[in-house]
C-alpha atoms as a PDB file:
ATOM      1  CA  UNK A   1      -6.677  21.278  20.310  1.00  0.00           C
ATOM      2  CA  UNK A   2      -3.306  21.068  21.640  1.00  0.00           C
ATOM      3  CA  UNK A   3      -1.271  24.263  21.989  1.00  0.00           C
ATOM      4  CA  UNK A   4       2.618  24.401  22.843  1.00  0.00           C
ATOM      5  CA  UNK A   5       4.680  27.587  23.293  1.00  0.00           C
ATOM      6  CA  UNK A   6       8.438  26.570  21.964  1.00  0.00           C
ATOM      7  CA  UNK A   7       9.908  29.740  23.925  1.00  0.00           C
ATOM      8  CA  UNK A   8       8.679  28.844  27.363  1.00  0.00           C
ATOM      9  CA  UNK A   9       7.628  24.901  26.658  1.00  0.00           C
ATOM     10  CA  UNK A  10       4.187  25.438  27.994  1.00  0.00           C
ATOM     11  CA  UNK A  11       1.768  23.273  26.890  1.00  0.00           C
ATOM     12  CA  UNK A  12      -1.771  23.898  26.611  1.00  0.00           C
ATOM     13  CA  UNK A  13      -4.546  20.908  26.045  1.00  0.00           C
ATOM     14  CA  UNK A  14      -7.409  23.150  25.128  1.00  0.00           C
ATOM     15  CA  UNK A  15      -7.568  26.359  23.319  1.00  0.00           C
ATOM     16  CA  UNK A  16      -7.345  30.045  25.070  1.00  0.00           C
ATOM     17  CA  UNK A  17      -8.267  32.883  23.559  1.00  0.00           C
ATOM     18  CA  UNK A  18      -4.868  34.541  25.513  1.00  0.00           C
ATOM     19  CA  UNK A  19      -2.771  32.124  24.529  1.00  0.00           C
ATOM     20  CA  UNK A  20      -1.125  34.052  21.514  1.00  0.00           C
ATOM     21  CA  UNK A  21       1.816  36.366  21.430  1.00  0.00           C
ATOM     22  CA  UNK A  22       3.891  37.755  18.762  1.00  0.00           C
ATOM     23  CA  UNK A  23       6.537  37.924  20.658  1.00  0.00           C
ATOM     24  CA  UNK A  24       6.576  33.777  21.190  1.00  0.00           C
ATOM     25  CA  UNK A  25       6.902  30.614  18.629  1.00  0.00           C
ATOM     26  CA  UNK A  26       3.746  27.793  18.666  1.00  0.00           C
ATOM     27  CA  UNK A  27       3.367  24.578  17.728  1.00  0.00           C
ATOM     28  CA  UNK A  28      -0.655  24.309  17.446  1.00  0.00           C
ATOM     29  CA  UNK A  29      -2.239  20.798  16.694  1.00  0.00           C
ATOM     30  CA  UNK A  30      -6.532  21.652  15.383  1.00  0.00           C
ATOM     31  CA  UNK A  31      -8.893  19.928  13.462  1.00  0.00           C
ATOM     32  CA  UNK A  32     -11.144  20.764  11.110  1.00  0.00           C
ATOM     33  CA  UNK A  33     -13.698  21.738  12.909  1.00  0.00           C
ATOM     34  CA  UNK A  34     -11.591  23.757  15.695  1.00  0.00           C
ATOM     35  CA  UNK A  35     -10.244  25.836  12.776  1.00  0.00           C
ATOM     36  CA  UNK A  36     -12.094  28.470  12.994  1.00  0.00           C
ATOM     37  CA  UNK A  37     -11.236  29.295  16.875  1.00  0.00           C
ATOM     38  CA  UNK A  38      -7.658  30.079  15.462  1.00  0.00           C
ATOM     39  CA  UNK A  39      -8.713  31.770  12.184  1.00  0.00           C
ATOM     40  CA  UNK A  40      -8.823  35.325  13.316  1.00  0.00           C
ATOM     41  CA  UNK A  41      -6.240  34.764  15.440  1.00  0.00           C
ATOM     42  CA  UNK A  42      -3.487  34.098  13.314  1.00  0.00           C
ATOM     43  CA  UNK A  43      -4.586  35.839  10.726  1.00  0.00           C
ATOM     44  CA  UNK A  44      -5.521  32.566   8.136  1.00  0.00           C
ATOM     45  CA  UNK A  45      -7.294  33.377   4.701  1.00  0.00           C
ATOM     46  CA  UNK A  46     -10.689  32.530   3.738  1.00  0.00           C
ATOM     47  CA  UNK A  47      -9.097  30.356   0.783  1.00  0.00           C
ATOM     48  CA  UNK A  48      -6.653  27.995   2.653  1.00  0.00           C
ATOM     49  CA  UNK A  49      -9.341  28.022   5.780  1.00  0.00           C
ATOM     50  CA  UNK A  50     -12.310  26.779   3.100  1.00  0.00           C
ATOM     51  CA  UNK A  51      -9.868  23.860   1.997  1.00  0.00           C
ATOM     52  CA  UNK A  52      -9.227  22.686   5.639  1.00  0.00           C
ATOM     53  CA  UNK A  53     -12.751  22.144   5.962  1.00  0.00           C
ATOM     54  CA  UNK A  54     -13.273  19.536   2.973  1.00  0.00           C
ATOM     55  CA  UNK A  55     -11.357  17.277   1.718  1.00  0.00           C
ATOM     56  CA  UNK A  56      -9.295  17.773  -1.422  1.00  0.00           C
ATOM     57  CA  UNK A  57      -7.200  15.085  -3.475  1.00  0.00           C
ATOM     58  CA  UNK A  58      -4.526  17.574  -4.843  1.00  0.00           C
ATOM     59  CA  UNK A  59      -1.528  18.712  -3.030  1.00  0.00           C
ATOM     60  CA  UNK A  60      -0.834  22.121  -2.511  1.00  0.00           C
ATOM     61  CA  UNK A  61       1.752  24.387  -1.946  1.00  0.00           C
ATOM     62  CA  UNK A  62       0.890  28.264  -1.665  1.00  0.00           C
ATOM     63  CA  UNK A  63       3.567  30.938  -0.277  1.00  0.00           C
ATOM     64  CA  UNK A  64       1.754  33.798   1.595  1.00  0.00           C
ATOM     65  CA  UNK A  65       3.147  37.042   3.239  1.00  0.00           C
ATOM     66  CA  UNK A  66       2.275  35.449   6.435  1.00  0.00           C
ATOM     67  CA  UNK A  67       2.890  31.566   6.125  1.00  0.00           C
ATOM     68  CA  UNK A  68       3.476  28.646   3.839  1.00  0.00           C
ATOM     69  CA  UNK A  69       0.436  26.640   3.428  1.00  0.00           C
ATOM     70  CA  UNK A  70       1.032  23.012   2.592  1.00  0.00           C
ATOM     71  CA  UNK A  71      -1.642  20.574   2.026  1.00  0.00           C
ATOM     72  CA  UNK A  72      -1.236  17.137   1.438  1.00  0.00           C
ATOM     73  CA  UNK A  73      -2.906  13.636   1.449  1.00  0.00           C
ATOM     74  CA  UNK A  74      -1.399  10.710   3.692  1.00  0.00           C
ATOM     75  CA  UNK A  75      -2.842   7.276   3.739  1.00  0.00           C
ATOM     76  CA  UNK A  76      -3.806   5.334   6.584  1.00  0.00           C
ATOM     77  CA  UNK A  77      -3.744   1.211   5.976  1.00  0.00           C
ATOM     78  CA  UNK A  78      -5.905  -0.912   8.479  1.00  0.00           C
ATOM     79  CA  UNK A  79      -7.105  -4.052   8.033  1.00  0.00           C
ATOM     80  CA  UNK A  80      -5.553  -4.073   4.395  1.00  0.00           C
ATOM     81  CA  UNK A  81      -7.869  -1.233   3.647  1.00  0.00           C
ATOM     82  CA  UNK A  82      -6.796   1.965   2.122  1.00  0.00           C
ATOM     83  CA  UNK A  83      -7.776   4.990   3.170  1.00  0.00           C
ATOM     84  CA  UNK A  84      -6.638   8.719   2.239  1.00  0.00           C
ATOM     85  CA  UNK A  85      -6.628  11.549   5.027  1.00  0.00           C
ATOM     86  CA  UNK A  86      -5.500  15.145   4.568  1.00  0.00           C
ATOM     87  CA  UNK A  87      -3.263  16.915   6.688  1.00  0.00           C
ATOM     88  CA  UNK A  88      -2.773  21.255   6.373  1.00  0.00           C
ATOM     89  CA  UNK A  89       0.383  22.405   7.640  1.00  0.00           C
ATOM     90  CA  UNK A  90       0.891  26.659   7.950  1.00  0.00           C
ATOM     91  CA  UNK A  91       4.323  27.637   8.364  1.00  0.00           C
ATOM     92  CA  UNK A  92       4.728  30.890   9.675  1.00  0.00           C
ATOM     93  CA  UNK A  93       8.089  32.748  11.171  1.00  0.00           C
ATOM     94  CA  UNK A  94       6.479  32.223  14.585  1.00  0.00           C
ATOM     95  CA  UNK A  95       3.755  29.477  14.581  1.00  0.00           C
ATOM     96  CA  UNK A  96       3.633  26.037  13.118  1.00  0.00           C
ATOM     97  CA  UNK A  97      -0.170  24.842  12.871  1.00  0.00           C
ATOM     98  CA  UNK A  98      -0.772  21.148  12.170  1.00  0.00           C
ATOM     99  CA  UNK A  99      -4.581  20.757  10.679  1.00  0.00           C
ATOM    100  CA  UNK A 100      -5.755  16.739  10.362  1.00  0.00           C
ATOM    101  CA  UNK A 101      -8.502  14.575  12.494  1.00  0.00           C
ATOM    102  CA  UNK A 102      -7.866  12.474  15.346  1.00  0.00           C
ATOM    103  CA  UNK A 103      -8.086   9.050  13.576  1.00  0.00           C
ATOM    104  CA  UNK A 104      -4.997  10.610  11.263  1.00  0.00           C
ATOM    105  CA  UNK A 105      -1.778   8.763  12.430  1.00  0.00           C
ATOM    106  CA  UNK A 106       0.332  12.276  12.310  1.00  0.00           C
ATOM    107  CA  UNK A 107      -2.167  13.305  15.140  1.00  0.00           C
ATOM    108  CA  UNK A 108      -0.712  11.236  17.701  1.00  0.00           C
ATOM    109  CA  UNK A 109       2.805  12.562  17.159  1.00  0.00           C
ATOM    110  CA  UNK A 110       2.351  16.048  17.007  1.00  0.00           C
ATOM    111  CA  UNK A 111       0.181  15.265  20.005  1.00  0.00           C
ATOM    112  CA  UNK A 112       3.423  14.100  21.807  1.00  0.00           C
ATOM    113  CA  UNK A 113       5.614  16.562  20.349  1.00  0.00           C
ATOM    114  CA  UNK A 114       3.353  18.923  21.924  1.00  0.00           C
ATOM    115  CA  UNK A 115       2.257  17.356  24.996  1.00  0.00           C
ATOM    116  CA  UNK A 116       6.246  15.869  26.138  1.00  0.00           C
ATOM    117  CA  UNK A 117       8.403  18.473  24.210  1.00  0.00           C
ATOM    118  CA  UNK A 118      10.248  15.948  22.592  1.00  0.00           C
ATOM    119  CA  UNK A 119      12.027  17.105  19.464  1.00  0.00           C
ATOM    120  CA  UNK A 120      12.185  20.389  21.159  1.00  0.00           C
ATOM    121  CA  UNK A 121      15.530  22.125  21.494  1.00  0.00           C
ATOM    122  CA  UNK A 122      16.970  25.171  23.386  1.00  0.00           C
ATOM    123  CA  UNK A 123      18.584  26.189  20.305  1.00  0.00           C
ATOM    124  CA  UNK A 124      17.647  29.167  17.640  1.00  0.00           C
ATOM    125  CA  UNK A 125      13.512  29.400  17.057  1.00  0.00           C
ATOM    126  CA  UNK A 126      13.459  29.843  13.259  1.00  0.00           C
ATOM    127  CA  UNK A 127      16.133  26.636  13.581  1.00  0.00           C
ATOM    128  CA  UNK A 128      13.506  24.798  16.201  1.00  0.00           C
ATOM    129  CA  UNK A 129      10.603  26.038  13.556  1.00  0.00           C
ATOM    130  CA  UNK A 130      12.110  24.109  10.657  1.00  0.00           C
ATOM    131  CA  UNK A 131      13.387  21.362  12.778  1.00  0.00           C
ATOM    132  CA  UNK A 132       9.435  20.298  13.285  1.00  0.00           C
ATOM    133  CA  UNK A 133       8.319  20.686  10.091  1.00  0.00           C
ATOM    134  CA  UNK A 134      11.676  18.648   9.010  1.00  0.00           C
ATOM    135  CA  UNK A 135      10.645  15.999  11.431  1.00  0.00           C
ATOM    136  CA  UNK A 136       6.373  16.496  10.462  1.00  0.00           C
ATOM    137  CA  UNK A 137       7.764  15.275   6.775  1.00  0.00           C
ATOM    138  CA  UNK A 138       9.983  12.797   7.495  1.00  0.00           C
ATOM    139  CA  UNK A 139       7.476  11.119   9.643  1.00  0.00           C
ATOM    140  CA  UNK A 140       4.962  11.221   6.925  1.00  0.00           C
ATOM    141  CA  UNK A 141       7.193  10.239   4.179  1.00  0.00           C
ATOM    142  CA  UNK A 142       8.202   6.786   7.147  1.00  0.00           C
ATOM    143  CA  UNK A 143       4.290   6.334   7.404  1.00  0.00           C
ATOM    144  CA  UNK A 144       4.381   5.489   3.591  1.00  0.00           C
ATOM    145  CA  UNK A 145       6.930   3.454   3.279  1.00  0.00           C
ATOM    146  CA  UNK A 146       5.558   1.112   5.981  1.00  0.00           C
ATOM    147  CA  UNK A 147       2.340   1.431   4.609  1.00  0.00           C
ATOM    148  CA  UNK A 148       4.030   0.166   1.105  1.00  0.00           C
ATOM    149  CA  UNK A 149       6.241  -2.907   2.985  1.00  0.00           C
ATOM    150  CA  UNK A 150       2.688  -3.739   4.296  1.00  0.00           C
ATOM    151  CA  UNK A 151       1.519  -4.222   0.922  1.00  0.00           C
ATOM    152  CA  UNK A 152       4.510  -6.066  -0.055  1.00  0.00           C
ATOM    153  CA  UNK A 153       4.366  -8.418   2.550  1.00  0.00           C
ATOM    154  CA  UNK A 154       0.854  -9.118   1.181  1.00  0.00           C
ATOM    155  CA  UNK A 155       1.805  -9.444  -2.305  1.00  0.00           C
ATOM    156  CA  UNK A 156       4.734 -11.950  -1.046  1.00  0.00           C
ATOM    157  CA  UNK A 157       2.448 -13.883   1.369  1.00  0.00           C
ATOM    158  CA  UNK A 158      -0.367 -14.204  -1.634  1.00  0.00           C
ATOM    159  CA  UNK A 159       2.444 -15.212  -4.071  1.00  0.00           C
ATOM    160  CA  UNK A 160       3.472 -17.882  -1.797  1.00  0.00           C
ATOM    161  CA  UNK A 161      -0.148 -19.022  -1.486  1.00  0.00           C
ATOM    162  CA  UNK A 162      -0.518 -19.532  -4.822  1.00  0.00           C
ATOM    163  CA  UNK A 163       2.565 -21.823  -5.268  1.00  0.00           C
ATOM    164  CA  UNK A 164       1.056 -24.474  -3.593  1.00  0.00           C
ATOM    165  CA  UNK A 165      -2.418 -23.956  -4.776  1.00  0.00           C
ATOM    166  CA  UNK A 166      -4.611 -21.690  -6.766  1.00  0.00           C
ATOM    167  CA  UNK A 167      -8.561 -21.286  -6.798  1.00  0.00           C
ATOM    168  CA  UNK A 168     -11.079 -18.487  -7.756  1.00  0.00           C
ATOM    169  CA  UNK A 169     -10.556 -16.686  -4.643  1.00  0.00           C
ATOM    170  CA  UNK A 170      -7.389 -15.866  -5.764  1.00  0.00           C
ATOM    171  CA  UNK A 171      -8.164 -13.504  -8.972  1.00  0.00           C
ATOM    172  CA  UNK A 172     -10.202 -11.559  -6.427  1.00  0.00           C
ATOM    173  CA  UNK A 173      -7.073 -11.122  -3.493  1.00  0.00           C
ATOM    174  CA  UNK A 174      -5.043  -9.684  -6.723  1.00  0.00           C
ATOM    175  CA  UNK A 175      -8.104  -7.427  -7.926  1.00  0.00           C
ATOM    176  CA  UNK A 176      -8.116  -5.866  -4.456  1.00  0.00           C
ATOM    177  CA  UNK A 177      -3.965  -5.705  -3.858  1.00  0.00           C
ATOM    178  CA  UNK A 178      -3.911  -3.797  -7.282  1.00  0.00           C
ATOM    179  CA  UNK A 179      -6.278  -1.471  -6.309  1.00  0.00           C
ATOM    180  CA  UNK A 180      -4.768  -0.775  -3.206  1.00  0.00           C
ATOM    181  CA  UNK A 181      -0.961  -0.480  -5.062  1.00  0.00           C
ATOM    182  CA  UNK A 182      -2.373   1.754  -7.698  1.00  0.00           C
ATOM    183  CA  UNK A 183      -4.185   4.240  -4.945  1.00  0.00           C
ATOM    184  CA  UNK A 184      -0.343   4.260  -2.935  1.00  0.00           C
ATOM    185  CA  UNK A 185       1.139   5.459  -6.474  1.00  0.00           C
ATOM    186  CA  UNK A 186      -1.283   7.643  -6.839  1.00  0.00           C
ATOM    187  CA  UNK A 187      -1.244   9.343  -3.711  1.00  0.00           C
ATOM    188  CA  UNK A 188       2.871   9.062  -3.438  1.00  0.00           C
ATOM    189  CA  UNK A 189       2.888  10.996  -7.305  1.00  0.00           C
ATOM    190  CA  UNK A 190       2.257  14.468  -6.350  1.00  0.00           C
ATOM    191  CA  UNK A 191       4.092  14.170  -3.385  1.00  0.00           C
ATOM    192  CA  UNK A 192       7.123  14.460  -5.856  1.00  0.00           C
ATOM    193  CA  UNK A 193       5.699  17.650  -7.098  1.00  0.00           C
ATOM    194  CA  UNK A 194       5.895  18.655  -3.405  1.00  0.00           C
ATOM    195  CA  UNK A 195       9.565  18.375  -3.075  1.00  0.00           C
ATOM    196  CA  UNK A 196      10.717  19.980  -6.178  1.00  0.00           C
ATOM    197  CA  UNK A 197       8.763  23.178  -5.186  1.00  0.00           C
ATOM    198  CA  UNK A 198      10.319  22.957  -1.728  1.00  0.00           C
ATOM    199  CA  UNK A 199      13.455  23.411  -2.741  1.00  0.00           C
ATOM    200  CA  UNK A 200      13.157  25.595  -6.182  1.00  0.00           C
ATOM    201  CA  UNK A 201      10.458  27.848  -5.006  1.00  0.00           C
ATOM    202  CA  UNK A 202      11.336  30.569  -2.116  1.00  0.00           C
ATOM    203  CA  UNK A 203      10.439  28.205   0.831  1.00  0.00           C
ATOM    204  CA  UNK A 204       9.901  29.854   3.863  1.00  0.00           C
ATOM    205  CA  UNK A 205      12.521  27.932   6.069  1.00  0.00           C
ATOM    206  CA  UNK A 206      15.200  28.550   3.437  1.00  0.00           C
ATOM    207  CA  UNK A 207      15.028  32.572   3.908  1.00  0.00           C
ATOM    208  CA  UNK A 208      17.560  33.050   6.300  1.00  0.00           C
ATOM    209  CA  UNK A 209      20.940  32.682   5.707  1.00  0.00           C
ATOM    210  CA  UNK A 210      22.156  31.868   8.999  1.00  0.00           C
ATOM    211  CA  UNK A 211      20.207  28.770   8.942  1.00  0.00           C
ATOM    212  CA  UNK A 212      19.644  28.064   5.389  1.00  0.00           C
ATOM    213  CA  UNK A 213      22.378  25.171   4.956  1.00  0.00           C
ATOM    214  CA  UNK A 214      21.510  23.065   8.016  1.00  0.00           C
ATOM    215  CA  UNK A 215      17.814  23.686   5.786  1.00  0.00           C
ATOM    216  CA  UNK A 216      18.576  23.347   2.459  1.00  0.00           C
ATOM    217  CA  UNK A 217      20.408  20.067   3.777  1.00  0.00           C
ATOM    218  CA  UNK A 218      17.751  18.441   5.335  1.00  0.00           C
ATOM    219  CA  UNK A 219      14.996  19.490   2.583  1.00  0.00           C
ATOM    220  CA  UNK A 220      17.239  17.487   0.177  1.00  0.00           C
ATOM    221  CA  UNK A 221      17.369  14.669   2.218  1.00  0.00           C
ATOM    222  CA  UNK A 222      13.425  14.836   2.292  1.00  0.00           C
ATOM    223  CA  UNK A 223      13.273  15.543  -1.521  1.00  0.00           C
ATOM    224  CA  UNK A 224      15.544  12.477  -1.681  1.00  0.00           C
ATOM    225  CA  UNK A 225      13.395  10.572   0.933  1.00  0.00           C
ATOM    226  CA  UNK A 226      10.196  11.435  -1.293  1.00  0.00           C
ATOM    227  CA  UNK A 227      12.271  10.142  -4.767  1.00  0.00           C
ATOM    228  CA  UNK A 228      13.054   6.652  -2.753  1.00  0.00           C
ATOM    229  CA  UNK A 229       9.209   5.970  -2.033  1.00  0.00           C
ATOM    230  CA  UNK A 230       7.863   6.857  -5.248  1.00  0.00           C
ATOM    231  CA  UNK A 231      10.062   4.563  -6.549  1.00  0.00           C
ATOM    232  CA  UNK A 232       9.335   1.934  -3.645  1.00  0.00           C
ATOM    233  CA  UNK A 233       5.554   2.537  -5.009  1.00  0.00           C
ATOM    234  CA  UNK A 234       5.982   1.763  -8.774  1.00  0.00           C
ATOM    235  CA  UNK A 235       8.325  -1.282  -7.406  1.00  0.00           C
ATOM    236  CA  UNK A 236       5.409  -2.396  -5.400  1.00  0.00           C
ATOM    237  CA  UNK A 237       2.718  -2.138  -8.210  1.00  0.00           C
ATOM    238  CA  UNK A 238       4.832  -3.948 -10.321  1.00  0.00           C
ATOM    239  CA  UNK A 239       5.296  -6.892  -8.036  1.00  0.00           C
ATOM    240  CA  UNK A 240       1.248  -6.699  -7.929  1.00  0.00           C
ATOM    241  CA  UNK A 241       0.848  -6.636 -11.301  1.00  0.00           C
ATOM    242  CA  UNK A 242       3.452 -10.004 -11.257  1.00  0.00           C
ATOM    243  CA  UNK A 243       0.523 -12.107  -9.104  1.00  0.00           C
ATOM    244  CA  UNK A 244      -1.724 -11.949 -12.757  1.00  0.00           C
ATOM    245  CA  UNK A 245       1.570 -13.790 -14.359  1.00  0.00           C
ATOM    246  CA  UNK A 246       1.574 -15.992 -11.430  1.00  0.00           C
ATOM    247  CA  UNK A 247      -2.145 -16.392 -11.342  1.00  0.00           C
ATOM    248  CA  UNK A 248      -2.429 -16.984 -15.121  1.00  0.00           C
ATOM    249  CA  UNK A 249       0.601 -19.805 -15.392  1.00  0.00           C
ATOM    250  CA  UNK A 250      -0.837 -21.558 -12.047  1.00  0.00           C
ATOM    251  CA  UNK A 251      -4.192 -21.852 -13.616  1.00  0.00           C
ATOM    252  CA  UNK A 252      -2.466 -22.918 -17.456  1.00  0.00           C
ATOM    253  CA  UNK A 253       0.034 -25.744 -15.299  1.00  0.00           C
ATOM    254  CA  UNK A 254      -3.027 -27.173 -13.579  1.00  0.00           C
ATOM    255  CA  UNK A 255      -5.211 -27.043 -16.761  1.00  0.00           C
ATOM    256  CA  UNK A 256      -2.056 -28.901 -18.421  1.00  0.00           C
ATOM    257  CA  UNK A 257      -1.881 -31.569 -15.452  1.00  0.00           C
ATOM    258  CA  UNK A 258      -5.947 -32.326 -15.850  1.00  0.00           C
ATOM    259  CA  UNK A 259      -5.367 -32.244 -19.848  1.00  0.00           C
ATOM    260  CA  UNK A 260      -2.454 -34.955 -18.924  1.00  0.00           C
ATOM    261  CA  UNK A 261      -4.266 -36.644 -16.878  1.00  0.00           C
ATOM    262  CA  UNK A 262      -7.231 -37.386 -18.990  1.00  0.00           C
ATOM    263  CA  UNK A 263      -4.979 -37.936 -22.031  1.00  0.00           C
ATOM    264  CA  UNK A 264      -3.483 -41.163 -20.178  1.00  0.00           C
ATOM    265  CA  UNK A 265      -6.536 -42.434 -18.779  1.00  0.00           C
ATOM    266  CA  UNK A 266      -7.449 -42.594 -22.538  1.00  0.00           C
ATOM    267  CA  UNK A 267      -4.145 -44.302 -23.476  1.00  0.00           C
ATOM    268  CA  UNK A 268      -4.668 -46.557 -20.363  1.00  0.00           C
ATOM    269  CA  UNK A 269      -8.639 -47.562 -21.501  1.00  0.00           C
ATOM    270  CA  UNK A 270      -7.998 -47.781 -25.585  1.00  0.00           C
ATOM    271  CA  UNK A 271      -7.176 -51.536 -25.433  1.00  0.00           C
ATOM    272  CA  UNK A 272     -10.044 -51.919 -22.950  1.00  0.00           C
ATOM    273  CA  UNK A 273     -12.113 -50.215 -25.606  1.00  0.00           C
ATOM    274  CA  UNK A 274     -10.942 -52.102 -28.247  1.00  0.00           C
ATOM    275  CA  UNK A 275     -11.990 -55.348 -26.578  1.00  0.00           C
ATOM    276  CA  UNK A 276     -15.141 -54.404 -25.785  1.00  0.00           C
ATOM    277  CA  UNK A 277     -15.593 -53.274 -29.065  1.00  0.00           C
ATOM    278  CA  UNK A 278     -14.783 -56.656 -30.605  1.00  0.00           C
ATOM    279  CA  UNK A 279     -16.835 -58.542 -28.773  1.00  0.00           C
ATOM    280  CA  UNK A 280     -20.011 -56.184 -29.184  1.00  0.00           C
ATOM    281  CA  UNK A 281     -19.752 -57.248 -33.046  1.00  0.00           C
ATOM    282  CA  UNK A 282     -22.467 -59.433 -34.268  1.00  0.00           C
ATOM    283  CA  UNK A 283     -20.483 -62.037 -35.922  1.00  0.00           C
ATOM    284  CA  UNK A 284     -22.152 -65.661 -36.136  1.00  0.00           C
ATOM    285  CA  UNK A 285     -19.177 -67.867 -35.324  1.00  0.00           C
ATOM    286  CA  UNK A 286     -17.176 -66.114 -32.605  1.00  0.00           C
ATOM    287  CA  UNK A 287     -15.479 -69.391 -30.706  1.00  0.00           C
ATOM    288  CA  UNK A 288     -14.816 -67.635 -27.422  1.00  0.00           C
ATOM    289  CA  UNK A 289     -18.332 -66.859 -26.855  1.00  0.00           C
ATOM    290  CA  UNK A 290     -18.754 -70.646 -26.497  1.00  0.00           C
ATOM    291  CA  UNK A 291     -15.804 -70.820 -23.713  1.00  0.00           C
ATOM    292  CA  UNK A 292     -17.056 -71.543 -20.330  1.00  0.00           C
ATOM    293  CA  UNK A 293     -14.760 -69.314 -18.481  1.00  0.00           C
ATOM    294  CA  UNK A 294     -14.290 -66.377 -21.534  1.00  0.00           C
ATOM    295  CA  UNK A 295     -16.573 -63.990 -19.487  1.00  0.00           C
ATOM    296  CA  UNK A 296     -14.160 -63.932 -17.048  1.00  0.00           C
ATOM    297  CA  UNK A 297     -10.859 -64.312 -18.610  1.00  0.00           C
ATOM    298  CA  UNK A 298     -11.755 -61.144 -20.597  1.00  0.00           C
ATOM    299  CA  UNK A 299     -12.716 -59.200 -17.673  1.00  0.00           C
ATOM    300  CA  UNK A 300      -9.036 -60.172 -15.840  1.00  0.00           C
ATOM    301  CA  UNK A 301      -7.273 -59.170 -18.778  1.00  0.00           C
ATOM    302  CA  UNK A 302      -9.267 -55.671 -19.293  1.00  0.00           C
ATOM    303  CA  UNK A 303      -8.229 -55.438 -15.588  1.00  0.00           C
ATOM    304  CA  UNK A 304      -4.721 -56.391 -15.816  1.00  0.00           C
ATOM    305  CA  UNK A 305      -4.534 -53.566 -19.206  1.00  0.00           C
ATOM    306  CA  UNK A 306      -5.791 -50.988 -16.577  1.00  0.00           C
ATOM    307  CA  UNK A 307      -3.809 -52.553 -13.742  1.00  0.00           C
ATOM    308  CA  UNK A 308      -0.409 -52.035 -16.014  1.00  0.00           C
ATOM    309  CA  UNK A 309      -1.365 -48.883 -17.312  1.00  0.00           C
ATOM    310  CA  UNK A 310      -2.252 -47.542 -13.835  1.00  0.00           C
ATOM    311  CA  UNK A 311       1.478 -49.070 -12.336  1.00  0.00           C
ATOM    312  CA  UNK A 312       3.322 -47.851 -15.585  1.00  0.00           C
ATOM    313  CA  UNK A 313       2.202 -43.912 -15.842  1.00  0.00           C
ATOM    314  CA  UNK A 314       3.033 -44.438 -11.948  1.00  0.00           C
ATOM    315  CA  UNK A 315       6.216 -45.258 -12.328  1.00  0.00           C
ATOM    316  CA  UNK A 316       7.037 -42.862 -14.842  1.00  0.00           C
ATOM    317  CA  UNK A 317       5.829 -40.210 -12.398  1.00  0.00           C
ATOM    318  CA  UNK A 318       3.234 -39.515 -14.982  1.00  0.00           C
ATOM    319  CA  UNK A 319       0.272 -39.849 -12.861  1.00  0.00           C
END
């Protein structure tokens, strides 16, 4: 648990049962599990304090007399694996408490808000309040869109595999980029649902009029920042869905070049055919079988058919 007081830019690296004051602003940083050191303290509900403790895929945002509880889900891509975390933000007048697990990327950054006071400002609380949260969101809403020009690098470096050649391997590389595109969307929808309720319902940050502009300014932008990467999403699971077209006319142009292929070997071998043919007819008087050198006059010119054929098609850039 990580612990700073904005008013006096103390920082604490453990938790303290002293440590709270009314009087004083907090920036707290707990997981899960060290939830319920803080519970009584600042006064969190059994509801919100029963979702921190398991994970939930729906985003929610619940105005209380005390705080603004915001849950959300973020996603984490290593390795070209996918995988959903949730972070719990509470939003009070005088404390800011940041819920999510170590191995959450937003845990390292509140850690170093906390820990080197960066983004901190001698400036008005309620104003240095909002301007974390502002920051918490923005950060988040960055995360994603990184996460999503991962992806797209994948989808372009895939695409560009399969334009010089194509195997089985390939339908399963699309399988699994889809998957991962449609859990982004997925996760990046409600997120949307978010944003409209930030600025329509009564957020808490909005309240006071001497800083509600610089607010209301900056929740836009984030409302606008959240529009851009849904958007950025669908873009990306269409340009997934795309590799299937690729896929699908790489597989019909090499079935076409085989079908080519064989159709002028058969061209090339029909006279060869026909000769043989001929002379496997059981005909009585057939002069050329009397020839000395027939045998192998007719195999040079069943080779010089093929030869010609072969050099022809060549030519023609059809082989």
């Amino acid at each position: 648990m990580y612990i700073l007081n904005l008013k006096t830019k103390e920082a604490l690296e453990s938790f303290k049962a002293d440590f709270y004051d009314k009087n004083n602003t907090y920036l707290i940083l707990s997981s899960s599990k060290e939830l319920n050191l803080l519970k009584d303290i600042l006064d969190i509900d059994e509801i919100t304090f029963n979702d921190c403790l398991k994970f939930d895929e729906n985003i929610k945002f619940d105005l209380f007399d005390n705080y603004d509880f915001l849950s959300l889900n973020t996603c984490e891509l290593t390795n070209d694996k996918a995988k959903i975390e949730e972070v719990n933000m509470y939003l009070s007048d005088n404390f800011i408490l940041i819920v999510c697990e170590e191995s959450n990327f937003l845990h390292n950054y509140v850690k170093d808000i906390i820990i080197n006071n960066s983004k901190i400002k001698q400036s008005y609380i309620d104003q240095n309040l909002f301007k974390i949260t502002y920051f918490i969101l923005k950060y988040i809403i960055i995360h994603e869109f990184e996460n999503l020009e991962k992806v797209e690098d994948m989808i372009l470096n895939l695409e560009d595999e399969m334009m010089e050649y194509t195997n089985d391997e390939h339908i399963l590389k699309i399988s699994y980029i889809r998957g991962i595109t449609r859990t982004l969307v997925k996760n990046t929808r409600p997120l949307l649902y978010l944003g409209d309720r930030i600025l329509k319902d009564n957020f808490r940050y909005i309240k006071n009029n001497d800083i509600k502009k610089y607010n209301l300014d900056n929740l836009q932008s984030i409302d606008f920042g959240i529009d851009k990467l849904y958007n950025f999403a669908l873009s990306t699971r269409e340009l997934a869905d795309k590799l299937l077209d690729i896929y699908s006319s790489k597989i019909t142009e090499q079935t076409n070049n085989l079908i080519t292929k064989l159709t002028l070997l058969t061209a090339i071998s029909a006279p060869i055919t026909i000769i043989t043919g001929i002379y496997g007819m059981n005909f009585k008087f057939m002069p050329e079988l009397n020839f000395q050198y027939a045998y192998p006059i007719t195999l040079g010119i069943m080779f010089l058919i093929l030869l010609v054929g072969i050099i022809v098609f060549k030519i023609n850039k059809l082989l």
